[in-house]
Protein backbone atom coordinates (compact mmCIF):
# COMPACT_ATOMS: atom_id res chain seq x y z
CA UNK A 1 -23.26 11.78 -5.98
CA UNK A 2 -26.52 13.08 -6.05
CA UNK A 3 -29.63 10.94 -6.94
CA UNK A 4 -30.77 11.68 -10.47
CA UNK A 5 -33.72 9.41 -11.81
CA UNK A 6 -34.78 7.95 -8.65
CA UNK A 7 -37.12 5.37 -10.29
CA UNK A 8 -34.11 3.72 -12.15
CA UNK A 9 -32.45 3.57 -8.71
CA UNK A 10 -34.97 1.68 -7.78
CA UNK A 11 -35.48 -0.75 -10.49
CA UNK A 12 -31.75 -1.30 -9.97
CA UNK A 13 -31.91 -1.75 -6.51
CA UNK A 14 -34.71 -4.35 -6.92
CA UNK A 15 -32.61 -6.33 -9.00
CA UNK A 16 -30.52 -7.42 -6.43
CA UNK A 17 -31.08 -10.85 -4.45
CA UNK A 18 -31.70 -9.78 -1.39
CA UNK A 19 -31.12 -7.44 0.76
CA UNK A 20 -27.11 -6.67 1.27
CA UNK A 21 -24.74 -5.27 3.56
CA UNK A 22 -25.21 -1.98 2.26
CA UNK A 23 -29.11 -1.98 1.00
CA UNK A 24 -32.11 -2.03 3.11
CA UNK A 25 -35.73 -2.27 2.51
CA UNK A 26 -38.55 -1.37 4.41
CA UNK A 27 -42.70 -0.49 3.83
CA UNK A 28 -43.09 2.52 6.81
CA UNK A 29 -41.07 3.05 9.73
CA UNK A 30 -41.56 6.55 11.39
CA UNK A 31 -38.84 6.69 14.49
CA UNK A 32 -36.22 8.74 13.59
CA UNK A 33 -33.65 7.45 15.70
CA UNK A 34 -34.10 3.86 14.35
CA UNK A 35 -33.45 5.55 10.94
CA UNK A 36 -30.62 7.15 11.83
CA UNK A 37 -29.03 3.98 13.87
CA UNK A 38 -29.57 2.43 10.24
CA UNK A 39 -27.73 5.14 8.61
CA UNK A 40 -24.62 4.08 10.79
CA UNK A 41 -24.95 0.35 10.28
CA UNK A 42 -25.30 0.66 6.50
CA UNK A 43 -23.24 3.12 6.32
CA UNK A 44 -20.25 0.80 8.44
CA UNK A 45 -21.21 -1.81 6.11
CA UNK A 46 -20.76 -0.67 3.04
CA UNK A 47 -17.40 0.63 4.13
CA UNK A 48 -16.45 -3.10 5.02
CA UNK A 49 -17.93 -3.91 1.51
CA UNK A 50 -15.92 -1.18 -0.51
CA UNK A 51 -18.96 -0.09 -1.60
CA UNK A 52 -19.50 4.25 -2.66
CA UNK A 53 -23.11 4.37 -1.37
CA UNK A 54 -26.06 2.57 0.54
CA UNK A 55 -29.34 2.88 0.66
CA UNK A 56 -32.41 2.44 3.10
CA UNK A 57 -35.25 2.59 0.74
CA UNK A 58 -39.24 2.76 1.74
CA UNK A 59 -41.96 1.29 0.18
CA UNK A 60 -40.62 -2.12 -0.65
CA UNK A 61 -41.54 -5.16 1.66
CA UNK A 62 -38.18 -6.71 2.40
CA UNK A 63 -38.97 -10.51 2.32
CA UNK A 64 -40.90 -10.22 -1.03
CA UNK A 65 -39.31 -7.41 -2.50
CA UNK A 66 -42.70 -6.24 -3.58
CA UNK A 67 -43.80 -2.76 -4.24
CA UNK A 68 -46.36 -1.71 -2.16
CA UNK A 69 -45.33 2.48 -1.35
CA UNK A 70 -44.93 4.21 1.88
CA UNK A 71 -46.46 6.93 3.68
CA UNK A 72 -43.31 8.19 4.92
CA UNK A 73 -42.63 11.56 3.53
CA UNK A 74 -38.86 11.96 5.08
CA UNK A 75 -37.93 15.22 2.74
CA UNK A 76 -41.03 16.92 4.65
CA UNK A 77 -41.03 15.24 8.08
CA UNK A 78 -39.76 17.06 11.39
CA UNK A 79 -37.93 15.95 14.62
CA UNK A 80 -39.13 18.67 17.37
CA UNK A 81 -38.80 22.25 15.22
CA UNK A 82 -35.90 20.83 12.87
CA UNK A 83 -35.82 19.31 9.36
CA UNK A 84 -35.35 15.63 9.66
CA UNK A 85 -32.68 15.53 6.84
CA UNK A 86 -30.39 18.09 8.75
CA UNK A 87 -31.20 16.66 11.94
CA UNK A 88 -30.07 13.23 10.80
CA UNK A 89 -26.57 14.99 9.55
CA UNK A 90 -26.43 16.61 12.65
CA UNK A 91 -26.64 13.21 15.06
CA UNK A 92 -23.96 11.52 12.55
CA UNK A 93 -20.31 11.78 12.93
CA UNK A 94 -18.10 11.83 11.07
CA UNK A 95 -20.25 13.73 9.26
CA UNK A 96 -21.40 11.99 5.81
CA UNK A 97 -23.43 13.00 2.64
CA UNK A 98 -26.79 11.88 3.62
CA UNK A 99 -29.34 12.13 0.73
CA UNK A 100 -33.28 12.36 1.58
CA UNK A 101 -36.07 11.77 -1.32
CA UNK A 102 -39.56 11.38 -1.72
CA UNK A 103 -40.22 10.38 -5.11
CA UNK A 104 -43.19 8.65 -6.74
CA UNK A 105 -42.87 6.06 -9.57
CA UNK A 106 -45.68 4.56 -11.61
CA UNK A 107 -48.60 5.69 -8.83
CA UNK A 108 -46.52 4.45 -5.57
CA UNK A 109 -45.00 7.10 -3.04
CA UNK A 110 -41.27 6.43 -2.15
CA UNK A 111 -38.81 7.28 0.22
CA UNK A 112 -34.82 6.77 -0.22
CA UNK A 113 -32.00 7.79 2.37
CA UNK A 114 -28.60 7.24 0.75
CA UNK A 115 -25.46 7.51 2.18
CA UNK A 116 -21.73 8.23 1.21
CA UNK A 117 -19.80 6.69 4.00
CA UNK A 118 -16.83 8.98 4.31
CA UNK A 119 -13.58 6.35 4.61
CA UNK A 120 -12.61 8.29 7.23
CA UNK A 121 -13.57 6.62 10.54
CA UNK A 122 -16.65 4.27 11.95
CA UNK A 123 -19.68 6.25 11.18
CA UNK A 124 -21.53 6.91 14.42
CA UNK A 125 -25.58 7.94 15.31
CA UNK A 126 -25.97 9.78 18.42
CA UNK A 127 -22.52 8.52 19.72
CA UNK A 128 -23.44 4.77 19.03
CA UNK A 129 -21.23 2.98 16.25
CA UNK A 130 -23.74 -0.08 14.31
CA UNK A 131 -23.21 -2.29 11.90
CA UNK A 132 -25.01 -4.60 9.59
CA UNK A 133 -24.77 -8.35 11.04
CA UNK A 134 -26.87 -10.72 8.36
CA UNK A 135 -30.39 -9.13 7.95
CA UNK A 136 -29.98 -7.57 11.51
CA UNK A 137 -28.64 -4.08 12.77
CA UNK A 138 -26.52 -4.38 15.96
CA UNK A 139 -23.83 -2.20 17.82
CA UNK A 140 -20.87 -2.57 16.69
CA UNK A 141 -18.95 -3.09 19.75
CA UNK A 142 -20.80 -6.48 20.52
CA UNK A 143 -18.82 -7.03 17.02
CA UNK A 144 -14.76 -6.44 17.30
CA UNK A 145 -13.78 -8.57 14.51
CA UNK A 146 -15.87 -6.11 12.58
CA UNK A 147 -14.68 -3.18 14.42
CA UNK A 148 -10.98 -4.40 13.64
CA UNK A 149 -11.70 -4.57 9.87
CA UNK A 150 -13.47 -1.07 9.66
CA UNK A 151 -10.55 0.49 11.12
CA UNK A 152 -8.56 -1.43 8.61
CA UNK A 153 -10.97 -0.22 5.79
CA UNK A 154 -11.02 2.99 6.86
CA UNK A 155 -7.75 3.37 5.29
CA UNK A 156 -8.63 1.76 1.88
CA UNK A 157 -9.79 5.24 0.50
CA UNK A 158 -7.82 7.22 -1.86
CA UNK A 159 -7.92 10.26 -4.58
CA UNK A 160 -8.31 7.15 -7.61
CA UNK A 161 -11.46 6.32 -5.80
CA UNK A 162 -13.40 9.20 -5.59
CA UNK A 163 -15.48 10.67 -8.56
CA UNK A 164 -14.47 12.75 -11.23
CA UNK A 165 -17.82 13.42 -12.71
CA UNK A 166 -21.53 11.85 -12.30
CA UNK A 167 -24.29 10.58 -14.41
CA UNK A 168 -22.59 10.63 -17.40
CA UNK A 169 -23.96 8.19 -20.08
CA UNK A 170 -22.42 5.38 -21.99
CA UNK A 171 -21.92 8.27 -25.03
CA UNK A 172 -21.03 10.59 -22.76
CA UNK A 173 -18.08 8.56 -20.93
CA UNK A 174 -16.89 7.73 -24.65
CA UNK A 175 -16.78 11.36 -25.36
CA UNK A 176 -14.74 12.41 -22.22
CA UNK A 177 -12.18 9.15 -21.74
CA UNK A 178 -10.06 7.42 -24.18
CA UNK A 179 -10.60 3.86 -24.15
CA UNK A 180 -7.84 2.68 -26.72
CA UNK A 181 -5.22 2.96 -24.66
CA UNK A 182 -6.45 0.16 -22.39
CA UNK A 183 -6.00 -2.10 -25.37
CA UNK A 184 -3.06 -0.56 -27.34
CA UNK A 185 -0.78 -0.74 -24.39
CA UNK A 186 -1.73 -4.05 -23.04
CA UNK A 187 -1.89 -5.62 -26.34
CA UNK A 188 -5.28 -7.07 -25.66
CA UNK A 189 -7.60 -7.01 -28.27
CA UNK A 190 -10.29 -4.14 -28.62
CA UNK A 191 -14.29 -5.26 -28.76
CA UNK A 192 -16.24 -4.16 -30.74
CA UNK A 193 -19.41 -3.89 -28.49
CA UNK A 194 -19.24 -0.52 -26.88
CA UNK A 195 -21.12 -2.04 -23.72
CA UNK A 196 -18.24 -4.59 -23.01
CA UNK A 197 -15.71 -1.78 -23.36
CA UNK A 198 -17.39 -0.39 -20.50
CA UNK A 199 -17.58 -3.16 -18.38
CA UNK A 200 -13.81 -3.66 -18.37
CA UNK A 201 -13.51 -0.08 -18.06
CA UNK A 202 -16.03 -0.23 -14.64
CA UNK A 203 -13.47 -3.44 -13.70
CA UNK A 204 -10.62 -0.97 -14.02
CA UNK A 205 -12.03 0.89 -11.76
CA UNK A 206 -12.04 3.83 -14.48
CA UNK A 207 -16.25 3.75 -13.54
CA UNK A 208 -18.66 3.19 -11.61
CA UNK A 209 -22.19 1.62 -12.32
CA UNK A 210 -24.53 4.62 -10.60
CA UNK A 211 -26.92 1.94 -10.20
CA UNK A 212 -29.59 4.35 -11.91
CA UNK A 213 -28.10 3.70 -15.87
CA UNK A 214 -25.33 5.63 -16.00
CA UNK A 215 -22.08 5.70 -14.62
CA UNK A 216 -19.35 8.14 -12.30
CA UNK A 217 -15.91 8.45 -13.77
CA UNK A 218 -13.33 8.29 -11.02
CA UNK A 219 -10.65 10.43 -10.66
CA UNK A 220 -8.10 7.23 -11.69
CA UNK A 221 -10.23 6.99 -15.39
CA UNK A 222 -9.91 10.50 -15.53
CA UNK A 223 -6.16 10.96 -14.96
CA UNK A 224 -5.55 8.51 -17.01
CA UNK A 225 -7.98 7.92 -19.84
CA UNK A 226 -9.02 12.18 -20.38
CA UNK A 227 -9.16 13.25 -23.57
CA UNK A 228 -9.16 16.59 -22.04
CA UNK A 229 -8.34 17.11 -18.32
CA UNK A 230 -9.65 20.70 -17.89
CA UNK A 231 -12.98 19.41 -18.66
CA UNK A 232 -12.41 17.69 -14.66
CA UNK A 233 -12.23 19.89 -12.16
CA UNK A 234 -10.39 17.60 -9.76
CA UNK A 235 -7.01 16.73 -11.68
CA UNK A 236 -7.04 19.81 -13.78
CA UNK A 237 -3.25 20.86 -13.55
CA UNK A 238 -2.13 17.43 -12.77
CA UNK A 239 -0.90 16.30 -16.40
CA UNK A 240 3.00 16.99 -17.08
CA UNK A 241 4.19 20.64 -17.30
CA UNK A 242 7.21 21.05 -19.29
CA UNK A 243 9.27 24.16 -19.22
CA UNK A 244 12.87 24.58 -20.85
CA UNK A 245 15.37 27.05 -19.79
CA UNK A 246 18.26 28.56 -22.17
CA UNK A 247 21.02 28.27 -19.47
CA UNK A 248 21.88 26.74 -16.28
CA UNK A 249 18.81 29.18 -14.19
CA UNK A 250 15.27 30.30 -14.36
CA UNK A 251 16.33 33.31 -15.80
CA UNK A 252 14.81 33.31 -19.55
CA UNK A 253 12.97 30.19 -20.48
CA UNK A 254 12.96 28.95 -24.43
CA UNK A 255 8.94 27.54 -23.79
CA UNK A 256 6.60 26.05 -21.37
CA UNK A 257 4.26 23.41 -22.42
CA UNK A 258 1.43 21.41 -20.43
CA UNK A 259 -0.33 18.59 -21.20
CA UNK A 260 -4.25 18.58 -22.15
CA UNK A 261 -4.20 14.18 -21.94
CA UNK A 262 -4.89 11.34 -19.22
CA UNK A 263 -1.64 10.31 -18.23
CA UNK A 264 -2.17 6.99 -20.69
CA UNK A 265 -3.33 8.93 -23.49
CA UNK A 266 -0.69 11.33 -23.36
CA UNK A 267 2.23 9.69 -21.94
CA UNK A 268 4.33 8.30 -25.29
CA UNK A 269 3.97 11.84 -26.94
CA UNK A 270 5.00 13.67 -24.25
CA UNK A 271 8.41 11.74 -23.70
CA UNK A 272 8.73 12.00 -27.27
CA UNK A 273 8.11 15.67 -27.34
CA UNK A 274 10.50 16.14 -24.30
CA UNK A 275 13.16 13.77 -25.67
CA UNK A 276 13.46 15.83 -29.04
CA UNK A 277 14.09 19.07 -26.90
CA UNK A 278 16.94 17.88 -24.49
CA UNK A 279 20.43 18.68 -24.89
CA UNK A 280 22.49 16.57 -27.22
CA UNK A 281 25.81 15.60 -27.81
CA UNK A 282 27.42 14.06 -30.94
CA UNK A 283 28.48 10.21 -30.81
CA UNK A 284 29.32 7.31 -33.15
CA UNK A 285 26.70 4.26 -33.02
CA UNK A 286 27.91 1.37 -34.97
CA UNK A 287 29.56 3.77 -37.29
CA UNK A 288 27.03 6.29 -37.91
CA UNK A 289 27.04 9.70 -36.30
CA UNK A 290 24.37 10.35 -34.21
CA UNK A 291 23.21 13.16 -32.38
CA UNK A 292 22.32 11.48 -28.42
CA UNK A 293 20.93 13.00 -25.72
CA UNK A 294 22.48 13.81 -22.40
CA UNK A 295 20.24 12.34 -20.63
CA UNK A 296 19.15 8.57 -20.83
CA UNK A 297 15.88 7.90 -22.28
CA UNK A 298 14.87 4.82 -20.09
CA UNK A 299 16.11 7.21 -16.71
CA UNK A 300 14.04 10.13 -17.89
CA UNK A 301 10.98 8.06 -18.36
CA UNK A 302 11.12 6.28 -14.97
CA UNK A 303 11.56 9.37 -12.74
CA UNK A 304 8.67 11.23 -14.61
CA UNK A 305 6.41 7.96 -14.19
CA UNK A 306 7.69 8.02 -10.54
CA UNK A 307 6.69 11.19 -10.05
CA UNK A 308 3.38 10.89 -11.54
CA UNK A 309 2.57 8.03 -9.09
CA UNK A 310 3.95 9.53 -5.66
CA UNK A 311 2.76 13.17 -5.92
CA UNK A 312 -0.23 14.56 -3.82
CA UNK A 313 -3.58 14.90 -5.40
CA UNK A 314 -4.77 16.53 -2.49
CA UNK A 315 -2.07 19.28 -2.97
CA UNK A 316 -4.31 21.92 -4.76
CA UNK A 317 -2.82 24.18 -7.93
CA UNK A 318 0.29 22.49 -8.29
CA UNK A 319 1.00 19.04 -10.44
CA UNK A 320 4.07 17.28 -12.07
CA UNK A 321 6.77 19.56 -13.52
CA UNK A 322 9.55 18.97 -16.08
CA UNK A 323 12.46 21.67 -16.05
CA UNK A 324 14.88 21.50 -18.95
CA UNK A 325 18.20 23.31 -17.95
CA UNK A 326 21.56 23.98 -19.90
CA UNK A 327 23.33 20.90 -17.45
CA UNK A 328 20.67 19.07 -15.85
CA UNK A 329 16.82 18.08 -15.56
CA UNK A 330 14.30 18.40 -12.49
CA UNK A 331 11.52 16.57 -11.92
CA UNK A 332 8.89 17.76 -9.36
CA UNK A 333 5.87 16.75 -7.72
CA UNK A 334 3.83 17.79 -5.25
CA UNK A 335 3.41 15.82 -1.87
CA UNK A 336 7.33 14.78 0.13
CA UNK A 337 8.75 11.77 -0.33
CA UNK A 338 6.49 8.78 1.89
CA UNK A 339 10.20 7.49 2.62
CA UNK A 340 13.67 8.96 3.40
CA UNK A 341 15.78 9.50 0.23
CA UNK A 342 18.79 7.45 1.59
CA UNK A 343 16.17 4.38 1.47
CA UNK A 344 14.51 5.34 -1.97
CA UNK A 345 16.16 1.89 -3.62
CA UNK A 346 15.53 -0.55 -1.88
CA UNK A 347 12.37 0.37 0.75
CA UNK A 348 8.88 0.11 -1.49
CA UNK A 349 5.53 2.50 -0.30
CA UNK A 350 3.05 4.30 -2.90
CA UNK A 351 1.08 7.08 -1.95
CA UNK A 352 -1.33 6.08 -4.99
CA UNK A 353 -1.66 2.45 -4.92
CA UNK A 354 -4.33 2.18 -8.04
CA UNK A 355 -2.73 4.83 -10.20
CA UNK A 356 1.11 2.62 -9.76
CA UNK A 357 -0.84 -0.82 -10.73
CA UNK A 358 -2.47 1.18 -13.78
CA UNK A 359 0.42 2.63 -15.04
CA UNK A 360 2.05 -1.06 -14.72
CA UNK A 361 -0.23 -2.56 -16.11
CA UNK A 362 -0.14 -0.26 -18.95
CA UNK A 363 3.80 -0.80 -18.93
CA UNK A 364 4.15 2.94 -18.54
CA UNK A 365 6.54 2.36 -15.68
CA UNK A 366 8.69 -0.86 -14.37
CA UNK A 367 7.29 -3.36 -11.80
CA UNK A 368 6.99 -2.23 -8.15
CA UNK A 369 9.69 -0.28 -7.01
CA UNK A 370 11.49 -0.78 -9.32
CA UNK A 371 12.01 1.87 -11.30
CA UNK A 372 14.24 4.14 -9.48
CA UNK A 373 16.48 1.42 -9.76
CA UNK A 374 16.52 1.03 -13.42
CA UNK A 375 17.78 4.64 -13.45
CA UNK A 376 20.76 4.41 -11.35
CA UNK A 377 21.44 1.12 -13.63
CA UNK A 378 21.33 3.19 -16.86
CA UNK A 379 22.79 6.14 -15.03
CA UNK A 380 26.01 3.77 -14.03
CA UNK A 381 26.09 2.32 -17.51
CA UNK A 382 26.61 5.64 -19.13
CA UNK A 383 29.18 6.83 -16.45
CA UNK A 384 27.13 10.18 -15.24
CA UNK A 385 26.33 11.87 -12.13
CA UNK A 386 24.17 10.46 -9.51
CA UNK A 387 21.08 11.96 -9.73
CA UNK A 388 19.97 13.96 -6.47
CA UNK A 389 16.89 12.79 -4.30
CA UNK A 390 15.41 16.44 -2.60
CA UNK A 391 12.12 15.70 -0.40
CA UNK A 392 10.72 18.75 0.95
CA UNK A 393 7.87 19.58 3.43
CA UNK A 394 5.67 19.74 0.48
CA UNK A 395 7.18 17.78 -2.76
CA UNK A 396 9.74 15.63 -4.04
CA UNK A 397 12.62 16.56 -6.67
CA UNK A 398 14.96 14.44 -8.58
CA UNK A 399 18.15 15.77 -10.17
CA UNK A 400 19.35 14.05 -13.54
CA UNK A 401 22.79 15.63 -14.41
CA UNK A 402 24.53 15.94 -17.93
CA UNK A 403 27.93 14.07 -18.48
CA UNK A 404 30.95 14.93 -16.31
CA UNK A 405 34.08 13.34 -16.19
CA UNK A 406 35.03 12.35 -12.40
CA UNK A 407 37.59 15.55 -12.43
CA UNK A 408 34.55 17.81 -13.36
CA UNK A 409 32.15 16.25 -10.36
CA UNK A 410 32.20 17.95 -7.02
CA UNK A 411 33.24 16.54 -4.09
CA UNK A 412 29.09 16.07 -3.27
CA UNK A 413 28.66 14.43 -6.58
CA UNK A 414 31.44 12.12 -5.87
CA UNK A 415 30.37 11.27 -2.48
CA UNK A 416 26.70 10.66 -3.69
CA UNK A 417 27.75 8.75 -6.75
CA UNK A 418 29.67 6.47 -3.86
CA UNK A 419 26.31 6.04 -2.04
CA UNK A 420 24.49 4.94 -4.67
CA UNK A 421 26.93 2.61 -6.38
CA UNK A 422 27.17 0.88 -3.37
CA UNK A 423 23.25 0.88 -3.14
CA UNK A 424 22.93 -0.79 -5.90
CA UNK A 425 25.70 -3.60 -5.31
CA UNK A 426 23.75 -4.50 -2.19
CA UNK A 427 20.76 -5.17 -4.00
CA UNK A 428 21.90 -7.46 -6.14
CA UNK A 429 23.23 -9.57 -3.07
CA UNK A 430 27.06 -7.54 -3.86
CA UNK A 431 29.29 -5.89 -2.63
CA UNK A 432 30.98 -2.15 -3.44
CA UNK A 433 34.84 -2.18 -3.84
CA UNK A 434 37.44 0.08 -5.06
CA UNK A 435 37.61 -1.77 -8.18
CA UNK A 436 33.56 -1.76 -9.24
CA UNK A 437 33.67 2.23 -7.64
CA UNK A 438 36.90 2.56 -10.42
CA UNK A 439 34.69 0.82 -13.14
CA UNK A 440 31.28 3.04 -12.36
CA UNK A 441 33.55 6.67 -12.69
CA UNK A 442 34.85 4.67 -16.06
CA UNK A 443 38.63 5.07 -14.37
CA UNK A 444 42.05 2.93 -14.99
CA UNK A 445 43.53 0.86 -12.33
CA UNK A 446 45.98 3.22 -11.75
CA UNK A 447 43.28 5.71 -10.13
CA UNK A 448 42.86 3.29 -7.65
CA UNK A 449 44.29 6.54 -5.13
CA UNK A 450 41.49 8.82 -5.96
CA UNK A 451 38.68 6.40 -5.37
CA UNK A 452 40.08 5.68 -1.90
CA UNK A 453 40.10 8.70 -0.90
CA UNK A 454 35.89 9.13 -2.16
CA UNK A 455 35.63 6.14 -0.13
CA UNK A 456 37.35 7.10 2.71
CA UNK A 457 35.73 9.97 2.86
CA UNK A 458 32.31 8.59 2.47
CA UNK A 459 33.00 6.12 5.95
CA UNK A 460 34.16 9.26 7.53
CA UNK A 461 30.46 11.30 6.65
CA UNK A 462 28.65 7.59 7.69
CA UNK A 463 27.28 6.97 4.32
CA UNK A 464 29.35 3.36 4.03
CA UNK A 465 30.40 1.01 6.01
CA UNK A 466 33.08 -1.67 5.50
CA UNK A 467 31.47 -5.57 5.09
CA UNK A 468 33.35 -6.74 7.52
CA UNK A 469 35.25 -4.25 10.66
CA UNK A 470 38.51 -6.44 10.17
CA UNK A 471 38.97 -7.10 6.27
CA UNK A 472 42.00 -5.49 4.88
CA UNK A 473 42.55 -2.87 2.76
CA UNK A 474 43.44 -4.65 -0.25
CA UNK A 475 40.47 -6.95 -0.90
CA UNK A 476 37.94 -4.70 1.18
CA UNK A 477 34.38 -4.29 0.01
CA UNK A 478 31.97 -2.05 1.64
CA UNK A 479 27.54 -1.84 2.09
CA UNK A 480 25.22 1.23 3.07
CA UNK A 481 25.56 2.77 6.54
CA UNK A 482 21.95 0.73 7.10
CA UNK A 483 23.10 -2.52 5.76
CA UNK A 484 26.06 -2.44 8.35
């Protein structure tokens, strides 16, 4: 994030108490390697702090926070034959963005270094780790309570975080993000001073203050509040593609649609657009005929917001896709599945913590984890398939299938249908029998034979295990393989 009206920096920066884990003031101070073992320390510290930048600034006496200018004049100053700014990149590792200025504001000469600490490991100068301690820079191994909770910060960072686009005005964030939705979907009520829709959007962490007027949309307000994604280079492609084939292959394809909208903006009229193109079968609802879909409206919604908050964002060219086929829908995104698809019920990890809270919040999607396992409820209730769980080296796909009766499923389907049944009896503190396996194909009593042998067969592949190794077969109730 490159400095833009260095004077309102400064005003900003002035306006704080004191001096801060992650700001630093000083009048002249010419040794380059103290500068650059304050580069590591604020650097460190802001990290701890969860702050985006710090800043060592010159001309400014620290105890009075007076203005009194500098003689410093970093942009132009040399160590041996080498520019001081690349030199200073050069002696710190990781490497960071490091930001030199001279500037001069209202007759006083300036000097700012700020820093982007990169979330990616203790920043170092010269192979020395500091750290801010109070108003004091020391090494940071003298410290390891603080060394323990960089490492742990280290691995706060993530794609929501990082910016979108820079310096953009209060008019100009108003023209590229949607606000409503924060309000329409949360039911809270909408201000009318533009200035306090921004401050709960910076609290959303949809901005950030620049500190110089003006604010940085992060990639989370983007992908969720864009009027217009394309206009963002970093989640351009990430919005819901939709494409809808005329039989049961990729073969010839009726349309392909993607989305243009933040995921909040958007969301509603895309499940209503996709809901009005899946196939449909004709039933009787309280008396009135009705044409249904084939696929559950509450199961289609949760796997699409499921994959919208566990793909990749680092996965470049590829985003979210819908495909509509003759007998089933896929849902795909980018990035495997953080967890093995045998545990996808009942073990909870999100490889976009911000963007899952959002979307709850915003009741796009059901509480943590939860989700998945409103779909195999529905799913069950309606008698269809299992839906398949596919986790590749580089995305995830989930399977919805059209209605079959249990003579149409395969042997597979069967089996999976098994698995998950008794999944979902476990998690309510149950346990799978013949009799609730009978009830989920929607079969008679009298088919008690063929559900043995799906459960039988489903011991003998390992994917159930009987309660209890010597129950008999009558009364004999069964849990997953990793329950047993």
């Amino acid at each position: 994030m490159p400095i833009h009206d260095p004077c309102a920096l400064l005003s900003r920066l002035l306006e704080e108490p004191t001096e801060s884990a992650w700001l630093e003031f000083k009048v002249n101070n010419k040794d380059p390697r103290e500068i650059g073992e304050y580069v590591s320390a604020l650097a460190n510290s802001a990290m701890l702090a969860g702050r985006d930048r710090a800043f060592l600034v010159f001309g400014v006496e620290d105890r009075t926070k007076r203005r009194v200018g500098t003689e410093l004049r970093l942009q132009q100053q040399k160590q041996g034959n080498e520019d001081f700014t690349n030199w200073l990149t050069r002696m710190v590792e990781p490497r960071v963005l490091i930001e030199v200025l001279d500037f001069v504001c209202d007759d006083l000469a300036y000097s700012v270094v700020a820093i982007e600490p990169s979330y990616e490991r203790p920043v170092k100068f010269a192979g020395t780790e500091f750290v801010r301690i109070g108003e004091n820079k020391k090494k940071l191994a003298e410290f390891p309570e603080h060394e323990r909770s960089l490492w742990i910060a280290t691995g706060r960072r993530r794609f929501e975080t990082a910016v979108a686009s820079s310096n953009v005005t209060a008019d100009g964030v108003f023209a590229m993000l949607d606000p409503d939705p924060i309000y329409d979907l949360t039911g809270d009520p909408k201000p009318k001073n533009p200035q306090e829709i921004i401050r709960k959007m910076v609290d959303a962490g949809f901005l950030l203050d620049n500190l110089e007027g003006r604010f940085d949309i992060t990639n989370l307000g983007a992908i969720m509040l864009a009027r217009d994604v394309t206009v963002f280079p970093s989640i351009a492609g990430k919005t819901v593609r939709i494409v809808k084939y005329s039989g049961r292959d990729k073969s010839r394809s009726d349309f392909e649609q993607e989305g243009k909208k933040g995921y909040a903006v958007g969301f509603t009229g895309m499940m209503r657009f996709l809901m009005e193109r899946l196939p449909k079968e004709e039933r009787y609802i309280d008396g009135v005929r009705r044409m249904v879909p084939h696929f559950p409206e509450t199961a289609v919604r949760e796997v699409i917001a499921n994959a919208l908050i566990h793909q990749d964002f680092m996965a470049t060219g590829v985003g979210p896709v819908v495909e509509i086929y003759e007998n089933r829908i896929e849902v795909t995104n980018p990035g495997s599945s953080l967890i093995s698809t045998d545990r996808i019920l009942d073990e909870r990890r999100s490889r976009n913590e911000k963007l899952a809270a959002t979307m709850r919040s915003f009741g796009l999607c059901e509480e943590r984890g939860g989700g998945l396992d409103k779909t195999l409820i529905e799913i069950e209730a309606q008698h269809l398939p299992a839906p398949d769980f596919i986790s590749s080296e580089s995305s995830m796909r989930v399977v919805l299938f059209a209605p079959k009766t249990f003579g149409q499923m395969s042997k597979a389907e069967k089996l999976r249908a098994c698995f998950f049944h008794c999944v979902l009896r476990w998690l309510t503190h149950d346990y799978m029998s013949n009799a609730t396996l009978r009830e989920r194909f929607s079969l008679a009593p009298e088919e008690y034979q063929a559900v043995s042998a799906v459960i039988a067969d489903s011991i003998k592949l390992g994917r159930i295990a009987p309660a209890d190794p010597d129950q008999g077969k009558r009364n004999a109730r069964y849990v997953p393989y990793w329950a047993a």
